[in-house]
Protein backbone atom coordinates (compact mmCIF):
# COMPACT_ATOMS: atom_id res chain seq x y z
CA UNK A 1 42.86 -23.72 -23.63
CA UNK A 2 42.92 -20.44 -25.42
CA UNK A 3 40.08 -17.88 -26.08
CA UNK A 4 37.34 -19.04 -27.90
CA UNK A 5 35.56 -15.66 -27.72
CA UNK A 6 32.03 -16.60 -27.91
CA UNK A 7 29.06 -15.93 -25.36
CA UNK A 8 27.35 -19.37 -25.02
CA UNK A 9 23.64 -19.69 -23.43
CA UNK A 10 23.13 -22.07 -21.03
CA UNK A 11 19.41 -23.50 -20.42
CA UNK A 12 19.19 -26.08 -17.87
CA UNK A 13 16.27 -25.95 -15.10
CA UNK A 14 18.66 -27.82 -12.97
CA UNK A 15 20.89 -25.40 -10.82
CA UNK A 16 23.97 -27.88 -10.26
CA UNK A 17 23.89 -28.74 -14.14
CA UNK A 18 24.17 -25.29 -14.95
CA UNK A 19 27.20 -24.16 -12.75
CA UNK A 20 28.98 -27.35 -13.76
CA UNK A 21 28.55 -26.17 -17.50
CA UNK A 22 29.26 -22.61 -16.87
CA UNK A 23 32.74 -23.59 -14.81
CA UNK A 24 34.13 -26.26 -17.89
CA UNK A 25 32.71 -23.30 -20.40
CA UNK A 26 34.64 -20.52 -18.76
CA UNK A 27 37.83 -22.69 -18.59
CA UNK A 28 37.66 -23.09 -22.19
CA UNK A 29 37.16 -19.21 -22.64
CA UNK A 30 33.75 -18.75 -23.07
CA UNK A 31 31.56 -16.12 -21.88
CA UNK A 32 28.45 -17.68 -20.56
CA UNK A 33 24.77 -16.44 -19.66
CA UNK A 34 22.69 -18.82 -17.78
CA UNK A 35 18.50 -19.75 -18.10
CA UNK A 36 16.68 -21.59 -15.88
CA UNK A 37 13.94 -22.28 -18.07
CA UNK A 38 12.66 -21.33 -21.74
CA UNK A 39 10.85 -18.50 -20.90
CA UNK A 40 14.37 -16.75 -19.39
CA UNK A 41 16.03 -18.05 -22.15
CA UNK A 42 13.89 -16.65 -25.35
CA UNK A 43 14.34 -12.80 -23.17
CA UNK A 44 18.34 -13.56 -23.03
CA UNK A 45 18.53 -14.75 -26.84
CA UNK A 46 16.92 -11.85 -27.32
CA UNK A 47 18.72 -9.32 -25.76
CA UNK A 48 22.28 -10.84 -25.84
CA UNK A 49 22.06 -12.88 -29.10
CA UNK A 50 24.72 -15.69 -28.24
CA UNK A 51 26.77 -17.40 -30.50
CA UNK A 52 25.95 -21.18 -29.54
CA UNK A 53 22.70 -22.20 -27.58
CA UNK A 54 23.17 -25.42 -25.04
CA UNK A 55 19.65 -26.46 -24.37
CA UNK A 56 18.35 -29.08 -21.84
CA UNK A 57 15.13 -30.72 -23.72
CA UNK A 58 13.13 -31.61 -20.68
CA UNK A 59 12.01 -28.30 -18.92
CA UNK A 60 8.84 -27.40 -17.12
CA UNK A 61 6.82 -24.85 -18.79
CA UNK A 62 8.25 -23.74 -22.42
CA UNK A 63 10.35 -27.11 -23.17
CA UNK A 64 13.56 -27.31 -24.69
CA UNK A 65 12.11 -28.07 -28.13
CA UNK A 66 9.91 -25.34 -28.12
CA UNK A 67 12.86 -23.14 -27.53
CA UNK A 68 14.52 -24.65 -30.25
CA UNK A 69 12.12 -24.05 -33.04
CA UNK A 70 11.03 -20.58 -31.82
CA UNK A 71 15.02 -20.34 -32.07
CA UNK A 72 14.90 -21.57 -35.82
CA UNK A 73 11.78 -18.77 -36.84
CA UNK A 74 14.50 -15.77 -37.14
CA UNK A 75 18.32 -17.51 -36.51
CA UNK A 76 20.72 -20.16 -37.12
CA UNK A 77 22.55 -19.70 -33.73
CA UNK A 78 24.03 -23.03 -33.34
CA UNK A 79 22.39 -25.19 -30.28
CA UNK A 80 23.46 -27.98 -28.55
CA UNK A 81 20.69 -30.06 -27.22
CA UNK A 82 20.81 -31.58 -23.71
CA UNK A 83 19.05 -34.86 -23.55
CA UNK A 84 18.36 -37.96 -21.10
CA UNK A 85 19.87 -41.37 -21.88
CA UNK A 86 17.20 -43.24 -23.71
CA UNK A 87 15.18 -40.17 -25.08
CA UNK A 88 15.86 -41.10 -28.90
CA UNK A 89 12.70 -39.39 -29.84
CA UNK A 90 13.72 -35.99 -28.16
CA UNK A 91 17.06 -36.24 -29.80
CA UNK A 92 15.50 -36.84 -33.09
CA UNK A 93 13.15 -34.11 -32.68
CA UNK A 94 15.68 -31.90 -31.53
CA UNK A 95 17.30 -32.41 -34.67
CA UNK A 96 14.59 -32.25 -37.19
CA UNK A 97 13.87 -29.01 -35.49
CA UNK A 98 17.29 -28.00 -36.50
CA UNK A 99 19.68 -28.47 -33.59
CA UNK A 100 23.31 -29.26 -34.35
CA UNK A 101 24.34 -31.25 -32.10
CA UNK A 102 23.16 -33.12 -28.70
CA UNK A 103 24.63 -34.47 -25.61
CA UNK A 104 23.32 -37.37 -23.33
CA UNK A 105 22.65 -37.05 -19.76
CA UNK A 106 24.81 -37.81 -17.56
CA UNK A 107 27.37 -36.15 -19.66
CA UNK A 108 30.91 -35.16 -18.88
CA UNK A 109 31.49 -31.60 -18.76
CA UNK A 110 34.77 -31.43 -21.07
CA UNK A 111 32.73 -33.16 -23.72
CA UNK A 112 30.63 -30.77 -23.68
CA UNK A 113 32.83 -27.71 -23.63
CA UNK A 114 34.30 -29.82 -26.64
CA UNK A 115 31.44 -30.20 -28.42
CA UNK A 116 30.43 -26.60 -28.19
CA UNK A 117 34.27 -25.33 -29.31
CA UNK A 118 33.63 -28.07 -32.07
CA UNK A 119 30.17 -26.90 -33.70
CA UNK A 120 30.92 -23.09 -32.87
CA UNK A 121 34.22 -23.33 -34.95
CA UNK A 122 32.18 -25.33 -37.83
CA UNK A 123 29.51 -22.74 -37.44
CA UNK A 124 32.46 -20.15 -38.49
CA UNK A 125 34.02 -22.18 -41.11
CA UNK A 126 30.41 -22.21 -43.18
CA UNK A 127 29.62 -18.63 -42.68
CA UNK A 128 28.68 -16.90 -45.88
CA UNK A 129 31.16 -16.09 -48.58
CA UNK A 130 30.39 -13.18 -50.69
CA UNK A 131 32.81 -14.77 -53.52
CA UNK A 132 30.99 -18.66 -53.08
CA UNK A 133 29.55 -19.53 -56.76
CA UNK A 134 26.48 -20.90 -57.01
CA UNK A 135 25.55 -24.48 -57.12
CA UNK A 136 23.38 -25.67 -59.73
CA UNK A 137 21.74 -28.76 -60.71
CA UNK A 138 19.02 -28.79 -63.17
CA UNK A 139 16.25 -27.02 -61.33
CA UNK A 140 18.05 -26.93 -57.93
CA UNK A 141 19.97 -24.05 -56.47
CA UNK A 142 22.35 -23.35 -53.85
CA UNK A 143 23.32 -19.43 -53.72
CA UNK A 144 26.42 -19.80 -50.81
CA UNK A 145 26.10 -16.33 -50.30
CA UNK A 146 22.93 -15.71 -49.09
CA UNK A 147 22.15 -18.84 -47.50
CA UNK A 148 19.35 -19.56 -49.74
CA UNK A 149 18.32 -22.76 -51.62
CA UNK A 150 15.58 -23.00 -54.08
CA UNK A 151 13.92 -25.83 -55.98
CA UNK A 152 11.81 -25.12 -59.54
CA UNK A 153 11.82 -21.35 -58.54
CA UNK A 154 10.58 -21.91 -54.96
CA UNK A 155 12.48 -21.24 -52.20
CA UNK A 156 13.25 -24.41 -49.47
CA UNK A 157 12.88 -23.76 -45.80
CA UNK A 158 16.24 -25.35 -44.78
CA UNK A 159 18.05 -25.72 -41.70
CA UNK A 160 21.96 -24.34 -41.33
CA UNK A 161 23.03 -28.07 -40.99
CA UNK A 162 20.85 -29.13 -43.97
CA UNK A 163 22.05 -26.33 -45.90
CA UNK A 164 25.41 -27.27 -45.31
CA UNK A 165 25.06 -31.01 -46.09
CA UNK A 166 23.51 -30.51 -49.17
CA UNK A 167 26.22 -27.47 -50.59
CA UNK A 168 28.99 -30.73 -49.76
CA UNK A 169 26.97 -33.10 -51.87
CA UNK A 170 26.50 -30.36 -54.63
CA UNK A 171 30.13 -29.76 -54.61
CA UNK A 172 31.22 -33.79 -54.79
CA UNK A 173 28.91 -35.21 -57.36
CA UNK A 174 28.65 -38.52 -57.73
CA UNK A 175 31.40 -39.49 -55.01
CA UNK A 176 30.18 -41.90 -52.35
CA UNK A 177 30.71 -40.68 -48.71
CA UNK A 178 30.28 -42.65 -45.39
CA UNK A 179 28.50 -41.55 -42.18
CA UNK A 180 31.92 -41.02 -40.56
CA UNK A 181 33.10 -38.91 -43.70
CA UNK A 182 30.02 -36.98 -43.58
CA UNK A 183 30.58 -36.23 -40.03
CA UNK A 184 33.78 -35.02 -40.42
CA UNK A 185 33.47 -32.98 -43.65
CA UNK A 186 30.18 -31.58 -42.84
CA UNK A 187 29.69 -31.57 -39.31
CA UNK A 188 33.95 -31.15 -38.29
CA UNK A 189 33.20 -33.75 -35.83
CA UNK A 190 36.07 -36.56 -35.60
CA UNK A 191 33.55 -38.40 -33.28
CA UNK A 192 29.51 -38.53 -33.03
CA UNK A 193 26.73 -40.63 -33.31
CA UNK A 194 26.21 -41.18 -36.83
CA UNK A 195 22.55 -41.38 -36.40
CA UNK A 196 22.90 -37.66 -36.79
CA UNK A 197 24.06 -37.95 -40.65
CA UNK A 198 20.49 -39.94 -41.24
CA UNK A 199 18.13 -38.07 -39.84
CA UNK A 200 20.03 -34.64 -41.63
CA UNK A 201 19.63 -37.14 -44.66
CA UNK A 202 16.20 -38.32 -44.65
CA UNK A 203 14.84 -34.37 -43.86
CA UNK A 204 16.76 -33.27 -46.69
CA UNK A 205 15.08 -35.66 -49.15
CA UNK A 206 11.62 -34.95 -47.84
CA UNK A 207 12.35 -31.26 -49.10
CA UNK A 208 14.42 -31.56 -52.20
CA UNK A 209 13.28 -35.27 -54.01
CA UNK A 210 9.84 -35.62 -55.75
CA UNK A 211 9.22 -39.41 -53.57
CA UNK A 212 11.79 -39.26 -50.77
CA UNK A 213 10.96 -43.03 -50.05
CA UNK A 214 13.08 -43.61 -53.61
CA UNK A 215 15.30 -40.72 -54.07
CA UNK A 216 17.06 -39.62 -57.09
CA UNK A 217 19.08 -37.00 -56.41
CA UNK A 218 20.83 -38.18 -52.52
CA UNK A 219 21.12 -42.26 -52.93
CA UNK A 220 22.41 -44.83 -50.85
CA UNK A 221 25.28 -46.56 -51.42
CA UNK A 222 24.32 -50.31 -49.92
CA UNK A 223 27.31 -50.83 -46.96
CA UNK A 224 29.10 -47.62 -47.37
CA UNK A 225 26.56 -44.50 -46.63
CA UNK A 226 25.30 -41.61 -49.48
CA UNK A 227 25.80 -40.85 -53.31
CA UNK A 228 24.83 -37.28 -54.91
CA UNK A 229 23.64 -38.09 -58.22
CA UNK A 230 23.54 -34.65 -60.49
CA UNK A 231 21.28 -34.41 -63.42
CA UNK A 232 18.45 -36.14 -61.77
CA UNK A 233 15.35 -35.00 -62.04
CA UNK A 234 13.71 -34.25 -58.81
C-alpha cells in the first residue's frame, strides 16, 4: 500500500491487540501512537492531535466511551470504536456519542487498517469548503463552511457524521436513498453494517423534527430506506 500519511491513536488495554494494530497500521503507512488506557490516551490526543482515533470500548478506569465523548467536547477527529461481539448497546452508544465507525472483536487486522484508510479518506473528502453554498430549507440551515447547522435561529449540537448525512439529504431533496446508498454516499463505505445509517438517522430527527416519532422533514420510504422532504415544517 502507499502512504496514507496520517498519525492514528491506538487505545487498547490489551498489549497483544495493540502491537497487532500498530504492525497492519504501519504496513498501510500510518504513523501510530499507542494508549493503554483512557487516561494515556486523553494526554496523547492532547499533545499529538491524531488524525483518526481507534478506541477499544471496554477499558478499566476511564472507558472507551468516556474517551469518546470527552473526544466530541472540542474535535471531530474521526474514531473507530473497538467493540466485543454481542455488545450492541456499546456500539450504539459509541455511535450516538459520535464515533464513525466500529469494529467487532475478534477482528481481522486488515479490516481494520481498511476501515481506518476508509473513514480517514471520507473524513478528507467532507472537510470544509470555503466556496460550499449554504443549504436552506425553510427555517433550517446548513453553512458547509463552517460546519455549523442551525434550526429557527438556534444553533444544533451535531456530530461530523450527522452533519454530513444531513448536508446529502439537503442536497437530494425528495430522492429516496437505501441504507446501502447511504453508506456509500455518506459514509464511502462499500461494506458496513447498515445499522449504522439508523441510528445516524433516528439522532438526527431527535435534533432537527418537532415529534421525531413522526417526522416530516427525513421520512421513510416503506422497503427501500429514507426520503428528505423540503418545505416541511419542522
Amino acid at each position: 500500500m502507499g502512504e496514507q500519511d496520517g498519525l492514528v491513536l491506538v487505545v487498547d488495554d490489551d498489549e497483544n491487540v495493540r502491537d497487532v494494530v500498530r504492525r497492519y497500521l504501519e504496513v498501510a503507512g500510518f504513523r501510530v501512537e499507542l494508549a493503554g488506557d483512557g487516561e494515556r490516551a486523553l494526554e496523547l490526543f492532547a499533545g499529538h492531535r491524531p488524525d483518526l482515533v481507534v478506541l477499544d470500548v471496554m477499558m478499566p478506569g476511564i472507558s472507551g466511551l468516556e474517551v469518546c465523548r470527552r473526544l466530541r467536547e472540542s474535535s471531530e477527529v474521526p474514531v473507530v470504536m473497538l467493540t466485543a461481539l454481542g455488545e450492541e448497546e456499546n456500539r450504539i452508544a459509541g455511535l450516538q456519542l459520535g464515533a464513525d465507525d466500529y469494529v467487532t472483536k475478534p477482528f481481522s487486522p486488515r479490516e481494520l487498517a481498511l476501515r481506518v484508510a476508509s473513514v480517514l479518506r471520507r473524513a478528507r473528502m467532507t472537510a470544509p469548503s470555503s466556496s460550499a453554498p449554504d443549504l436552506v430549507d425553510g427555517d433550517l440551515r446548513l453553512v458547509p463552511a463552517a460546519r455549523q447547522a442551525t434550526l429557527g435561529g438556534m444553533e444544533l449540537s451535531l456530530t461530523a457524521r450527522e452533519f454530513d448525512l444531513l448536508a446529502f439529504f439537503l442536497n437530494h431533496p425528495g430522492e429516496a436513498y437505501s441504507r446501502t446508498d447511504l453508506l456509500e454516499k455518506v459514509w464511502g463505505w462499500d461494506f458496513g453494517d447498515q445499522s449504522t445509517v439508523t441510528v445516524h438517522v433516528r439522532r438526527l430527527r431527535e435534533k432537527i423534527e418537532r415529534d421525531p416519532a413522526n417526522p416530516s422533514r427525513v421520512v421513510t420510504v416503506w422497503g427501500v430506506g429514507y426520503r428528505y422532504q423540503a418545505g416541511r415544517p419542522s
